[in-house]
C-alpha atoms as a PDB file:
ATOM      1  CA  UNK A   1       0.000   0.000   0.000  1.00  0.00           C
ATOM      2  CA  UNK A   2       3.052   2.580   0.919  1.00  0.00           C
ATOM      3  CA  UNK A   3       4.650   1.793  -2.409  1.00  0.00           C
ATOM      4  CA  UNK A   4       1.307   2.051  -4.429  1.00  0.00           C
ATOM      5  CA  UNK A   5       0.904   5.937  -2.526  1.00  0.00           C
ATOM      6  CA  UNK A   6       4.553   6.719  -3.450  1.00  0.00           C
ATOM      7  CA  UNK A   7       3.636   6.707  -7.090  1.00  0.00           C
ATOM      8  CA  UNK A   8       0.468   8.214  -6.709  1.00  0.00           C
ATOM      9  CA  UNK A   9       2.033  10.936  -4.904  1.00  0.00           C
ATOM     10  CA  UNK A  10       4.882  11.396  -7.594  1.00  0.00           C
ATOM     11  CA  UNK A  11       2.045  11.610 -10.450  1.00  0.00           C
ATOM     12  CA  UNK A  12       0.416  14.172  -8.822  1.00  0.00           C
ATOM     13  CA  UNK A  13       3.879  15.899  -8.320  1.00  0.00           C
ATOM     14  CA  UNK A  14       4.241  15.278 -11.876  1.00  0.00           C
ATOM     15  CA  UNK A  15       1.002  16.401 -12.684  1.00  0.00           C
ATOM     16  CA  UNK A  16       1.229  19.287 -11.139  1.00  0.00           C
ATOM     17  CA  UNK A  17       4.676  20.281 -12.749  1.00  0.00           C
ATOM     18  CA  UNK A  18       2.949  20.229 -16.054  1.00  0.00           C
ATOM     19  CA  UNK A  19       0.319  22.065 -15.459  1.00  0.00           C
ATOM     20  CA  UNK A  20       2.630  24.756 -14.230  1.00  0.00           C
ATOM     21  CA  UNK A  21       4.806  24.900 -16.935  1.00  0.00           C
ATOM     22  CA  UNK A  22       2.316  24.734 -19.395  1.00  0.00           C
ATOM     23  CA  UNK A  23       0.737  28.111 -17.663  1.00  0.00           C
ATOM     24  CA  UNK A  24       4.298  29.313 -17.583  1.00  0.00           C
ATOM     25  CA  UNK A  25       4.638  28.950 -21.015  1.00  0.00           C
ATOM     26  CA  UNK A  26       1.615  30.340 -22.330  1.00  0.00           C
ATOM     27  CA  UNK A  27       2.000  33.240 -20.763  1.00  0.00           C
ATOM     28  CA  UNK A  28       5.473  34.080 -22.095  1.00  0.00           C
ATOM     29  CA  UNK A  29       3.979  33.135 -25.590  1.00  0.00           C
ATOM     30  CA  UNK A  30       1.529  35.558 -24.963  1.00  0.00           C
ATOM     31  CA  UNK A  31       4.084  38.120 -24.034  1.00  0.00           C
ATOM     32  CA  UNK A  32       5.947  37.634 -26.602  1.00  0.00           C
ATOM     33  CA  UNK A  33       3.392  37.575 -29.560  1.00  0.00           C
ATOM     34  CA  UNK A  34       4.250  35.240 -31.496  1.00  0.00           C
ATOM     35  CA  UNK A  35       0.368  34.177 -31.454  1.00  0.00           C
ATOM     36  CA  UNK A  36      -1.598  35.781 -34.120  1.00  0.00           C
ATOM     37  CA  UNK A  37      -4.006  38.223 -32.779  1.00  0.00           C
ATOM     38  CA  UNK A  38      -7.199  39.482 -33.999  1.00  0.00           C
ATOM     39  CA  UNK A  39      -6.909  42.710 -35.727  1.00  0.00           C
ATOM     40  CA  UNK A  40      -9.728  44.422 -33.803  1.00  0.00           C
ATOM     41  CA  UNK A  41      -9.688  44.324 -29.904  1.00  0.00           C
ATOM     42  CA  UNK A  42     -13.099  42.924 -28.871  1.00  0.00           C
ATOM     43  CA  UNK A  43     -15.249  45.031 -26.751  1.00  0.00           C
ATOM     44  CA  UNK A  44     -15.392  42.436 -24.368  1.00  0.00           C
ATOM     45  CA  UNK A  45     -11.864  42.338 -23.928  1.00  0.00           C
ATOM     46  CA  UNK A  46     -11.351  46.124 -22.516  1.00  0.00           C
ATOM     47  CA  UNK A  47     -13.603  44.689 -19.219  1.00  0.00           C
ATOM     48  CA  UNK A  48     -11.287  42.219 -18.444  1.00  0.00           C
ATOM     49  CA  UNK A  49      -8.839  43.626 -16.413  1.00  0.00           C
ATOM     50  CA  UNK A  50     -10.895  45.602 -14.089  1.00  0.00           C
ATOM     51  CA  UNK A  51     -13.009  41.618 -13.691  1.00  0.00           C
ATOM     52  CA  UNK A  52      -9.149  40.764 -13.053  1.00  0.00           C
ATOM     53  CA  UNK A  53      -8.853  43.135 -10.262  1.00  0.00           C
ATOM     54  CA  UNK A  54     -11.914  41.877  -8.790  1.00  0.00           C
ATOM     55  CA  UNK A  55     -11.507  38.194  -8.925  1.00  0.00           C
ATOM     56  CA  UNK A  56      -8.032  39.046  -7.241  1.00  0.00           C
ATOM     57  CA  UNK A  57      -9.674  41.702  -4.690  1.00  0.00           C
ATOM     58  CA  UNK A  58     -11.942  38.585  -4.068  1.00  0.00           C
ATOM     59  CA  UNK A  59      -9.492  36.050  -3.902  1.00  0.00           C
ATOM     60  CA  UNK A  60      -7.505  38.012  -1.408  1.00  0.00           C
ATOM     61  CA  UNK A  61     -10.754  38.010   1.431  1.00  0.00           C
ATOM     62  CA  UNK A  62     -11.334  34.625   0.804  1.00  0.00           C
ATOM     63  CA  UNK A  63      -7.975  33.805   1.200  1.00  0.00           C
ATOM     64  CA  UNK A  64      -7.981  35.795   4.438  1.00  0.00           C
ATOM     65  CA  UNK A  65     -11.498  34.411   5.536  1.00  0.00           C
ATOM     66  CA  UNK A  66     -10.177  30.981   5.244  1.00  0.00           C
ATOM     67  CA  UNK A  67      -7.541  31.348   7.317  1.00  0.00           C
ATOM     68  CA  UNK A  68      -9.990  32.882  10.026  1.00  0.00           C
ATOM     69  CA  UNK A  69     -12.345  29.919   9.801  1.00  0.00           C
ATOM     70  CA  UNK A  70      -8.879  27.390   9.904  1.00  0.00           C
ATOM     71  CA  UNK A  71      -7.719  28.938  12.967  1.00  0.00           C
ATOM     72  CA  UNK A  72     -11.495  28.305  14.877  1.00  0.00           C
ATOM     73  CA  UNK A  73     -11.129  24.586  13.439  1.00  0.00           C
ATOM     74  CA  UNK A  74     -13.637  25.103  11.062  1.00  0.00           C
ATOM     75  CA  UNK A  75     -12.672  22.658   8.292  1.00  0.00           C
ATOM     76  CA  UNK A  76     -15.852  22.601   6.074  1.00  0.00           C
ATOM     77  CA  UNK A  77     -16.059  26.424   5.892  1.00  0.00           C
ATOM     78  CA  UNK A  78     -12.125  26.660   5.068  1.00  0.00           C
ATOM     79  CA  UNK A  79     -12.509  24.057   2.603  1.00  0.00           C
ATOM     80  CA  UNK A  80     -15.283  26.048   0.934  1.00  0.00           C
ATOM     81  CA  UNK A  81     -13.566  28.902   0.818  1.00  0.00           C
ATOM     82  CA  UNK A  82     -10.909  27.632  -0.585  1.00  0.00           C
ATOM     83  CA  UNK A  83     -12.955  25.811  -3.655  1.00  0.00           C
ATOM     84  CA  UNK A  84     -14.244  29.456  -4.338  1.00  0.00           C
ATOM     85  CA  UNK A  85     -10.938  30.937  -4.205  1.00  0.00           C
ATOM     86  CA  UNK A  86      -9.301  28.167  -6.617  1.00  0.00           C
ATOM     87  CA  UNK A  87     -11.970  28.149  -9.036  1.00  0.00           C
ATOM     88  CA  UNK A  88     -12.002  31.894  -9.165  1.00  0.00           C
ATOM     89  CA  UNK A  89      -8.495  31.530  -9.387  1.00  0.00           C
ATOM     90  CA  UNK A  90      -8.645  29.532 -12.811  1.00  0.00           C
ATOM     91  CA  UNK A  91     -11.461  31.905 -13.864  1.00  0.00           C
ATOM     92  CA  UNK A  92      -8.299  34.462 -13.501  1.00  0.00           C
ATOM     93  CA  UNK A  93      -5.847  32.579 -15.341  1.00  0.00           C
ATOM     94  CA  UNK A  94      -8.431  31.907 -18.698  1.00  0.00           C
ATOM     95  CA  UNK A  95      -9.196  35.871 -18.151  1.00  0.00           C
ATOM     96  CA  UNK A  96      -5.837  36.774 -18.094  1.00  0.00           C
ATOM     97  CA  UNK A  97      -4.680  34.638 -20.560  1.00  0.00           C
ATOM     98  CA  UNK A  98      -7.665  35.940 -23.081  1.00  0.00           C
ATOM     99  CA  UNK A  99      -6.593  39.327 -22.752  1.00  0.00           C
ATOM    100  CA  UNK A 100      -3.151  38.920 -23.056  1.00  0.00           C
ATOM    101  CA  UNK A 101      -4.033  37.067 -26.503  1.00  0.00           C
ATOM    102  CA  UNK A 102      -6.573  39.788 -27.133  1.00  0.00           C
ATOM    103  CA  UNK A 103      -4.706  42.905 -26.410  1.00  0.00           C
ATOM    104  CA  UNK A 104      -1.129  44.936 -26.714  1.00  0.00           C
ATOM    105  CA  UNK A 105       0.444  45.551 -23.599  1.00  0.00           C
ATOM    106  CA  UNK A 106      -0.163  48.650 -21.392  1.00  0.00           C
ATOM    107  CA  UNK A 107       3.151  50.096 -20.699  1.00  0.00           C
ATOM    108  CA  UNK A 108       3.876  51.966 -17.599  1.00  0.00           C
ATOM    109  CA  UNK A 109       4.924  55.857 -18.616  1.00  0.00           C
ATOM    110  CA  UNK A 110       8.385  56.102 -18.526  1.00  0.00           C
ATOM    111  CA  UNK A 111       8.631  59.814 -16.882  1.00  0.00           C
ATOM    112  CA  UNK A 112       6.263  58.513 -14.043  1.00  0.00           C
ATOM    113  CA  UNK A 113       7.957  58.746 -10.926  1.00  0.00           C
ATOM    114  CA  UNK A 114       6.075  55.530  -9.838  1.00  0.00           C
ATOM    115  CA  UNK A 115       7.371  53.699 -12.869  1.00  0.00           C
ATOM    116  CA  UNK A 116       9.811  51.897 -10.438  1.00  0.00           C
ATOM    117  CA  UNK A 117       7.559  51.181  -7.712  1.00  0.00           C
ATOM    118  CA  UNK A 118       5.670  50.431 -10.166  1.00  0.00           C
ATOM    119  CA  UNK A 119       7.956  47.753 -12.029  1.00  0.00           C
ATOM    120  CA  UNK A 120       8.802  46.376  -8.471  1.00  0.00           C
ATOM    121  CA  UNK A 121       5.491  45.361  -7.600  1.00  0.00           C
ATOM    122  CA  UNK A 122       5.043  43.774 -10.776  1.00  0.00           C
ATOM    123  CA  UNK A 123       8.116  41.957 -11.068  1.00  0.00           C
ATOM    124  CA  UNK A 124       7.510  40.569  -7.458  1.00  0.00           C
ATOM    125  CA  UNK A 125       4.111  39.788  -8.656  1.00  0.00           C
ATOM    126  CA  UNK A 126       4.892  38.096 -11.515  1.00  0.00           C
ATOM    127  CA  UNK A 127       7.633  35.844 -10.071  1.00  0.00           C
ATOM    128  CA  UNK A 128       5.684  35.009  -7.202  1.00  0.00           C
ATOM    129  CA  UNK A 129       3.006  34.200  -9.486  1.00  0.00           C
ATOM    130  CA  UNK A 130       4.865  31.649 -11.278  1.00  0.00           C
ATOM    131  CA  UNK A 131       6.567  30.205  -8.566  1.00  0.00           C
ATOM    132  CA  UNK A 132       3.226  30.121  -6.338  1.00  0.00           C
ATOM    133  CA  UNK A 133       0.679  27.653  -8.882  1.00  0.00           C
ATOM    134  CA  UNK A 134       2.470  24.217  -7.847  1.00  0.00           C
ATOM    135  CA  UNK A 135       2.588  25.248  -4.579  1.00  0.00           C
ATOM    136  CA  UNK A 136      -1.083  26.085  -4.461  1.00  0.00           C
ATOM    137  CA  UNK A 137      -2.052  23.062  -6.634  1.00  0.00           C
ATOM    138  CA  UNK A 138       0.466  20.627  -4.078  1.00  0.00           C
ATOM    139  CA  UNK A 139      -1.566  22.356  -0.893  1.00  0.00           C
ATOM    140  CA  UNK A 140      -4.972  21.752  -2.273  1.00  0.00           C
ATOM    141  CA  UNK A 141      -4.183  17.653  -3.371  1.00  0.00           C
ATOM    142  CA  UNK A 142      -2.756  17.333   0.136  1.00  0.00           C
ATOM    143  CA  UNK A 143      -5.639  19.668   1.844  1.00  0.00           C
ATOM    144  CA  UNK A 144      -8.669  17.670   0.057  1.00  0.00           C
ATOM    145  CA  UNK A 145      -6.641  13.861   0.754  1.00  0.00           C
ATOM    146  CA  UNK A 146      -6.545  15.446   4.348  1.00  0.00           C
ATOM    147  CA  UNK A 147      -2.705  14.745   4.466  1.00  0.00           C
ATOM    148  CA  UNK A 148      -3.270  17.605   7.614  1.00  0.00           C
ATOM    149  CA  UNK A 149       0.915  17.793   7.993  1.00  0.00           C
ATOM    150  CA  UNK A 150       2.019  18.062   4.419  1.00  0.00           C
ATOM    151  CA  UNK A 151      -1.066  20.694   3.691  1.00  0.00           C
ATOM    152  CA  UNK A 152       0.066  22.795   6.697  1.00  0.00           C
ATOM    153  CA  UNK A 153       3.760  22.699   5.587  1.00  0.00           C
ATOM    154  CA  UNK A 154       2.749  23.698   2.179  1.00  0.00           C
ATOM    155  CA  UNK A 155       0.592  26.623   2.976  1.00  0.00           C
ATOM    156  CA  UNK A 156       3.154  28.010   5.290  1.00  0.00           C
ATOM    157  CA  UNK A 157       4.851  29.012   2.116  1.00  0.00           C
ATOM    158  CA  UNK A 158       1.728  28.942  -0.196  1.00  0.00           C
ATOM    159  CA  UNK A 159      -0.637  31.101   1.870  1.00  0.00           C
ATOM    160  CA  UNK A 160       1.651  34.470   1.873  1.00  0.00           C
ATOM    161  CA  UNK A 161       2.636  34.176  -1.539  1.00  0.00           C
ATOM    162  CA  UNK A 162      -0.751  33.232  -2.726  1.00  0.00           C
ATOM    163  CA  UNK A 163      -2.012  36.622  -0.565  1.00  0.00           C
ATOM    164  CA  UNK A 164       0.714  38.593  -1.964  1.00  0.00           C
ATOM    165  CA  UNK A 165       0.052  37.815  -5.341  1.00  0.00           C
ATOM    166  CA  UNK A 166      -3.893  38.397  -5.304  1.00  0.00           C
ATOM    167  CA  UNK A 167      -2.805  41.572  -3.326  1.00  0.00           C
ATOM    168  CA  UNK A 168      -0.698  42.741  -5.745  1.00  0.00           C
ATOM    169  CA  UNK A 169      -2.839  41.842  -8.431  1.00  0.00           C
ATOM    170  CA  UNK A 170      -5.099  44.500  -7.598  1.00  0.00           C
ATOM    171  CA  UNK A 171      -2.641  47.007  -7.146  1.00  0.00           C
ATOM    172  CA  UNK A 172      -0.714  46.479 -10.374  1.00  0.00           C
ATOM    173  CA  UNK A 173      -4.264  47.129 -12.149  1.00  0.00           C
ATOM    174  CA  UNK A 174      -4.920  50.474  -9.984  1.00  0.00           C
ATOM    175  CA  UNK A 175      -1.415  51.931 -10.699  1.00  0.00           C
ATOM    176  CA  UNK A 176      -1.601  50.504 -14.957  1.00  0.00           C
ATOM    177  CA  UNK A 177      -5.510  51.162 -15.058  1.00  0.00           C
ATOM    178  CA  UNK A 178      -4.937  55.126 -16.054  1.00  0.00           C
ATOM    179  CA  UNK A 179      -2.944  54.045 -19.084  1.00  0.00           C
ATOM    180  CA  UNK A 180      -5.070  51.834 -20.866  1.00  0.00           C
ATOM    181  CA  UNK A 181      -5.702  53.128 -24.491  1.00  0.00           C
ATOM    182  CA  UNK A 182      -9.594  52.077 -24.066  1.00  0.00           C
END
Protein backbone atom coordinates (compact mmCIF):
# COMPACT_ATOMS: atom_id res chain seq x y z
CA UNK A 1 0.00 0.00 0.00
CA UNK A 2 3.05 2.58 0.92
CA UNK A 3 4.65 1.79 -2.41
CA UNK A 4 1.31 2.05 -4.43
CA UNK A 5 0.90 5.94 -2.53
CA UNK A 6 4.55 6.72 -3.45
CA UNK A 7 3.64 6.71 -7.09
CA UNK A 8 0.47 8.21 -6.71
CA UNK A 9 2.03 10.94 -4.90
CA UNK A 10 4.88 11.40 -7.59
CA UNK A 11 2.05 11.61 -10.45
CA UNK A 12 0.42 14.17 -8.82
CA UNK A 13 3.88 15.90 -8.32
CA UNK A 14 4.24 15.28 -11.88
CA UNK A 15 1.00 16.40 -12.68
CA UNK A 16 1.23 19.29 -11.14
CA UNK A 17 4.68 20.28 -12.75
CA UNK A 18 2.95 20.23 -16.05
CA UNK A 19 0.32 22.06 -15.46
CA UNK A 20 2.63 24.76 -14.23
CA UNK A 21 4.81 24.90 -16.93
CA UNK A 22 2.32 24.73 -19.40
CA UNK A 23 0.74 28.11 -17.66
CA UNK A 24 4.30 29.31 -17.58
CA UNK A 25 4.64 28.95 -21.02
CA UNK A 26 1.62 30.34 -22.33
CA UNK A 27 2.00 33.24 -20.76
CA UNK A 28 5.47 34.08 -22.10
CA UNK A 29 3.98 33.13 -25.59
CA UNK A 30 1.53 35.56 -24.96
CA UNK A 31 4.08 38.12 -24.03
CA UNK A 32 5.95 37.63 -26.60
CA UNK A 33 3.39 37.57 -29.56
CA UNK A 34 4.25 35.24 -31.50
CA UNK A 35 0.37 34.18 -31.45
CA UNK A 36 -1.60 35.78 -34.12
CA UNK A 37 -4.01 38.22 -32.78
CA UNK A 38 -7.20 39.48 -34.00
CA UNK A 39 -6.91 42.71 -35.73
CA UNK A 40 -9.73 44.42 -33.80
CA UNK A 41 -9.69 44.32 -29.90
CA UNK A 42 -13.10 42.92 -28.87
CA UNK A 43 -15.25 45.03 -26.75
CA UNK A 44 -15.39 42.44 -24.37
CA UNK A 45 -11.86 42.34 -23.93
CA UNK A 46 -11.35 46.12 -22.52
CA UNK A 47 -13.60 44.69 -19.22
CA UNK A 48 -11.29 42.22 -18.44
CA UNK A 49 -8.84 43.63 -16.41
CA UNK A 50 -10.90 45.60 -14.09
CA UNK A 51 -13.01 41.62 -13.69
CA UNK A 52 -9.15 40.76 -13.05
CA UNK A 53 -8.85 43.14 -10.26
CA UNK A 54 -11.91 41.88 -8.79
CA UNK A 55 -11.51 38.19 -8.92
CA UNK A 56 -8.03 39.05 -7.24
CA UNK A 57 -9.67 41.70 -4.69
CA UNK A 58 -11.94 38.59 -4.07
CA UNK A 59 -9.49 36.05 -3.90
CA UNK A 60 -7.51 38.01 -1.41
CA UNK A 61 -10.75 38.01 1.43
CA UNK A 62 -11.33 34.62 0.80
CA UNK A 63 -7.97 33.80 1.20
CA UNK A 64 -7.98 35.79 4.44
CA UNK A 65 -11.50 34.41 5.54
CA UNK A 66 -10.18 30.98 5.24
CA UNK A 67 -7.54 31.35 7.32
CA UNK A 68 -9.99 32.88 10.03
CA UNK A 69 -12.34 29.92 9.80
CA UNK A 70 -8.88 27.39 9.90
CA UNK A 71 -7.72 28.94 12.97
CA UNK A 72 -11.49 28.31 14.88
CA UNK A 73 -11.13 24.59 13.44
CA UNK A 74 -13.64 25.10 11.06
CA UNK A 75 -12.67 22.66 8.29
CA UNK A 76 -15.85 22.60 6.07
CA UNK A 77 -16.06 26.42 5.89
CA UNK A 78 -12.12 26.66 5.07
CA UNK A 79 -12.51 24.06 2.60
CA UNK A 80 -15.28 26.05 0.93
CA UNK A 81 -13.57 28.90 0.82
CA UNK A 82 -10.91 27.63 -0.59
CA UNK A 83 -12.96 25.81 -3.66
CA UNK A 84 -14.24 29.46 -4.34
CA UNK A 85 -10.94 30.94 -4.20
CA UNK A 86 -9.30 28.17 -6.62
CA UNK A 87 -11.97 28.15 -9.04
CA UNK A 88 -12.00 31.89 -9.16
CA UNK A 89 -8.50 31.53 -9.39
CA UNK A 90 -8.64 29.53 -12.81
CA UNK A 91 -11.46 31.90 -13.86
CA UNK A 92 -8.30 34.46 -13.50
CA UNK A 93 -5.85 32.58 -15.34
CA UNK A 94 -8.43 31.91 -18.70
CA UNK A 95 -9.20 35.87 -18.15
CA UNK A 96 -5.84 36.77 -18.09
CA UNK A 97 -4.68 34.64 -20.56
CA UNK A 98 -7.66 35.94 -23.08
CA UNK A 99 -6.59 39.33 -22.75
CA UNK A 100 -3.15 38.92 -23.06
CA UNK A 101 -4.03 37.07 -26.50
CA UNK A 102 -6.57 39.79 -27.13
CA UNK A 103 -4.71 42.91 -26.41
CA UNK A 104 -1.13 44.94 -26.71
CA UNK A 105 0.44 45.55 -23.60
CA UNK A 106 -0.16 48.65 -21.39
CA UNK A 107 3.15 50.10 -20.70
CA UNK A 108 3.88 51.97 -17.60
CA UNK A 109 4.92 55.86 -18.62
CA UNK A 110 8.39 56.10 -18.53
CA UNK A 111 8.63 59.81 -16.88
CA UNK A 112 6.26 58.51 -14.04
CA UNK A 113 7.96 58.75 -10.93
CA UNK A 114 6.08 55.53 -9.84
CA UNK A 115 7.37 53.70 -12.87
CA UNK A 116 9.81 51.90 -10.44
CA UNK A 117 7.56 51.18 -7.71
CA UNK A 118 5.67 50.43 -10.17
CA UNK A 119 7.96 47.75 -12.03
CA UNK A 120 8.80 46.38 -8.47
CA UNK A 121 5.49 45.36 -7.60
CA UNK A 122 5.04 43.77 -10.78
CA UNK A 123 8.12 41.96 -11.07
CA UNK A 124 7.51 40.57 -7.46
CA UNK A 125 4.11 39.79 -8.66
CA UNK A 126 4.89 38.10 -11.51
CA UNK A 127 7.63 35.84 -10.07
CA UNK A 128 5.68 35.01 -7.20
CA UNK A 129 3.01 34.20 -9.49
CA UNK A 130 4.87 31.65 -11.28
CA UNK A 131 6.57 30.21 -8.57
CA UNK A 132 3.23 30.12 -6.34
CA UNK A 133 0.68 27.65 -8.88
CA UNK A 134 2.47 24.22 -7.85
CA UNK A 135 2.59 25.25 -4.58
CA UNK A 136 -1.08 26.08 -4.46
CA UNK A 137 -2.05 23.06 -6.63
CA UNK A 138 0.47 20.63 -4.08
CA UNK A 139 -1.57 22.36 -0.89
CA UNK A 140 -4.97 21.75 -2.27
CA UNK A 141 -4.18 17.65 -3.37
CA UNK A 142 -2.76 17.33 0.14
CA UNK A 143 -5.64 19.67 1.84
CA UNK A 144 -8.67 17.67 0.06
CA UNK A 145 -6.64 13.86 0.75
CA UNK A 146 -6.54 15.45 4.35
CA UNK A 147 -2.70 14.75 4.47
CA UNK A 148 -3.27 17.61 7.61
CA UNK A 149 0.91 17.79 7.99
CA UNK A 150 2.02 18.06 4.42
CA UNK A 151 -1.07 20.69 3.69
CA UNK A 152 0.07 22.80 6.70
CA UNK A 153 3.76 22.70 5.59
CA UNK A 154 2.75 23.70 2.18
CA UNK A 155 0.59 26.62 2.98
CA UNK A 156 3.15 28.01 5.29
CA UNK A 157 4.85 29.01 2.12
CA UNK A 158 1.73 28.94 -0.20
CA UNK A 159 -0.64 31.10 1.87
CA UNK A 160 1.65 34.47 1.87
CA UNK A 161 2.64 34.18 -1.54
CA UNK A 162 -0.75 33.23 -2.73
CA UNK A 163 -2.01 36.62 -0.57
CA UNK A 164 0.71 38.59 -1.96
CA UNK A 165 0.05 37.82 -5.34
CA UNK A 166 -3.89 38.40 -5.30
CA UNK A 167 -2.81 41.57 -3.33
CA UNK A 168 -0.70 42.74 -5.75
CA UNK A 169 -2.84 41.84 -8.43
CA UNK A 170 -5.10 44.50 -7.60
CA UNK A 171 -2.64 47.01 -7.15
CA UNK A 172 -0.71 46.48 -10.37
CA UNK A 173 -4.26 47.13 -12.15
CA UNK A 174 -4.92 50.47 -9.98
CA UNK A 175 -1.42 51.93 -10.70
CA UNK A 176 -1.60 50.50 -14.96
CA UNK A 177 -5.51 51.16 -15.06
CA UNK A 178 -4.94 55.13 -16.05
CA UNK A 179 -2.94 54.04 -19.08
CA UNK A 180 -5.07 51.83 -20.87
CA UNK A 181 -5.70 53.13 -24.49
CA UNK A 182 -9.59 52.08 -24.07
Amino acid sequence: MFDKLIKNERAVFRFVMIISVIVFVLVLVLNRKILPRPEVLPAFATKLPLLNAIINGLCSVLLVSSLYFIKRRDINTHKKLNLTTFFLSCLFIISYVLYHYLADETKFPLDNPLRPLYLTILFSHIILAALVLPLVLLSFYHGLRMNVATHKKLTRWSFPIWLYVTVTGVIVYLMISPYYPF
